[in-house]
Protein backbone atom coordinates (compact mmCIF):
# COMPACT_ATOMS: atom_id res chain seq x y z
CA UNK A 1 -3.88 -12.32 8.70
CA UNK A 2 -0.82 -12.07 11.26
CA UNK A 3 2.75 -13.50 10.36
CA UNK A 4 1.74 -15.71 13.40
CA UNK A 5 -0.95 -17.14 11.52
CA UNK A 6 0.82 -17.26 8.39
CA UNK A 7 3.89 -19.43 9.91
CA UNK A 8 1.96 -21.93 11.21
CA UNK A 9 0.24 -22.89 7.43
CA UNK A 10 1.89 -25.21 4.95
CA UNK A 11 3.67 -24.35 1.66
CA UNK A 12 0.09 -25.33 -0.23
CA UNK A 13 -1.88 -23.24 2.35
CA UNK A 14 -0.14 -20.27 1.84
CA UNK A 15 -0.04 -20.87 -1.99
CA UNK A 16 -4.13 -20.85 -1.42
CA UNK A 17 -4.05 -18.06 0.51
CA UNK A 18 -1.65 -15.80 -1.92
CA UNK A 19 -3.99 -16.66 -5.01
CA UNK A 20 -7.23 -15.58 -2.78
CA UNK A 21 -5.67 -12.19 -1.62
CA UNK A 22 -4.37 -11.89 -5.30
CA UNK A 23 -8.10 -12.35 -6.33
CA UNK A 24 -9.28 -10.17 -3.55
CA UNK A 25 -7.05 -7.06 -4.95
CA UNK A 26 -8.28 -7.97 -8.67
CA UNK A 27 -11.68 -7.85 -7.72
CA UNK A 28 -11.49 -4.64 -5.74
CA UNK A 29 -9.24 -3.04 -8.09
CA UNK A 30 -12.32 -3.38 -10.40
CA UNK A 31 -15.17 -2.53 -7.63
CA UNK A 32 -12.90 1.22 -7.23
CA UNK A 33 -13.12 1.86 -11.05
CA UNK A 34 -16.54 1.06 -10.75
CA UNK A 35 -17.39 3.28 -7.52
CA UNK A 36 -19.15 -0.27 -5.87
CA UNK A 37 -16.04 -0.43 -3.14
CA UNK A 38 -17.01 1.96 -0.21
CA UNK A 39 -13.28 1.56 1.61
CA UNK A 40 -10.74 1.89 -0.24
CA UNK A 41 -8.41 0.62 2.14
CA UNK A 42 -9.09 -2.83 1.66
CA UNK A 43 -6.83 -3.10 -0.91
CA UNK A 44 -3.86 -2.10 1.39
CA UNK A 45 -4.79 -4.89 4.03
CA UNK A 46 -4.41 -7.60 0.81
CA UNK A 47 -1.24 -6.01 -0.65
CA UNK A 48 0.14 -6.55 2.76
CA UNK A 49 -1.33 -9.83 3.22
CA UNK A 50 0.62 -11.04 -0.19
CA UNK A 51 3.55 -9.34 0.79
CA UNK A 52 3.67 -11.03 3.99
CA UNK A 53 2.78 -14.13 2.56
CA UNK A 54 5.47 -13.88 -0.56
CA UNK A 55 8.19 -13.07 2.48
CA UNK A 56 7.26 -16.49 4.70
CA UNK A 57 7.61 -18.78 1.23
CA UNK A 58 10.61 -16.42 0.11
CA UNK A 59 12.22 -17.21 3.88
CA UNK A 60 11.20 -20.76 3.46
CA UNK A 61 13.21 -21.26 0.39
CA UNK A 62 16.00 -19.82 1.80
CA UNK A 63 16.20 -21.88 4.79
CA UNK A 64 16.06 -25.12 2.99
């Protein structure tokens, strides 16, 4: 997901979207220890997705 995208949500959309990408690194985190996950670098995509969502609610706050 693109900051693009992410600007456009609302404050409970990207809430939804943080707690599904925090899931989504859980859950993989868990398929590497088992040897299920064959790319590895799915878990970098979602760290960046939360960090890009944690930066639009951080600037958010700010602004208000």
């Amino acid at each position: 997901m693109n900051m693009s995208e992410l600007t456009e949500k609302t404050e409970q959309e990207l809430q939804n979207v943080l707690a599904d990408a925090r899931e989504r690194v859980r859950m993989l985190r868990f398929g590497i220890a088992a040897k299920q996950v064959k790319n590895i670098r799915e878990i970098r995509a979602s760290r960046k997705t939360i960090a890009r969502v944690l930066g639009v609610l951080r600037a958010r706050s700010l602004k208000k």
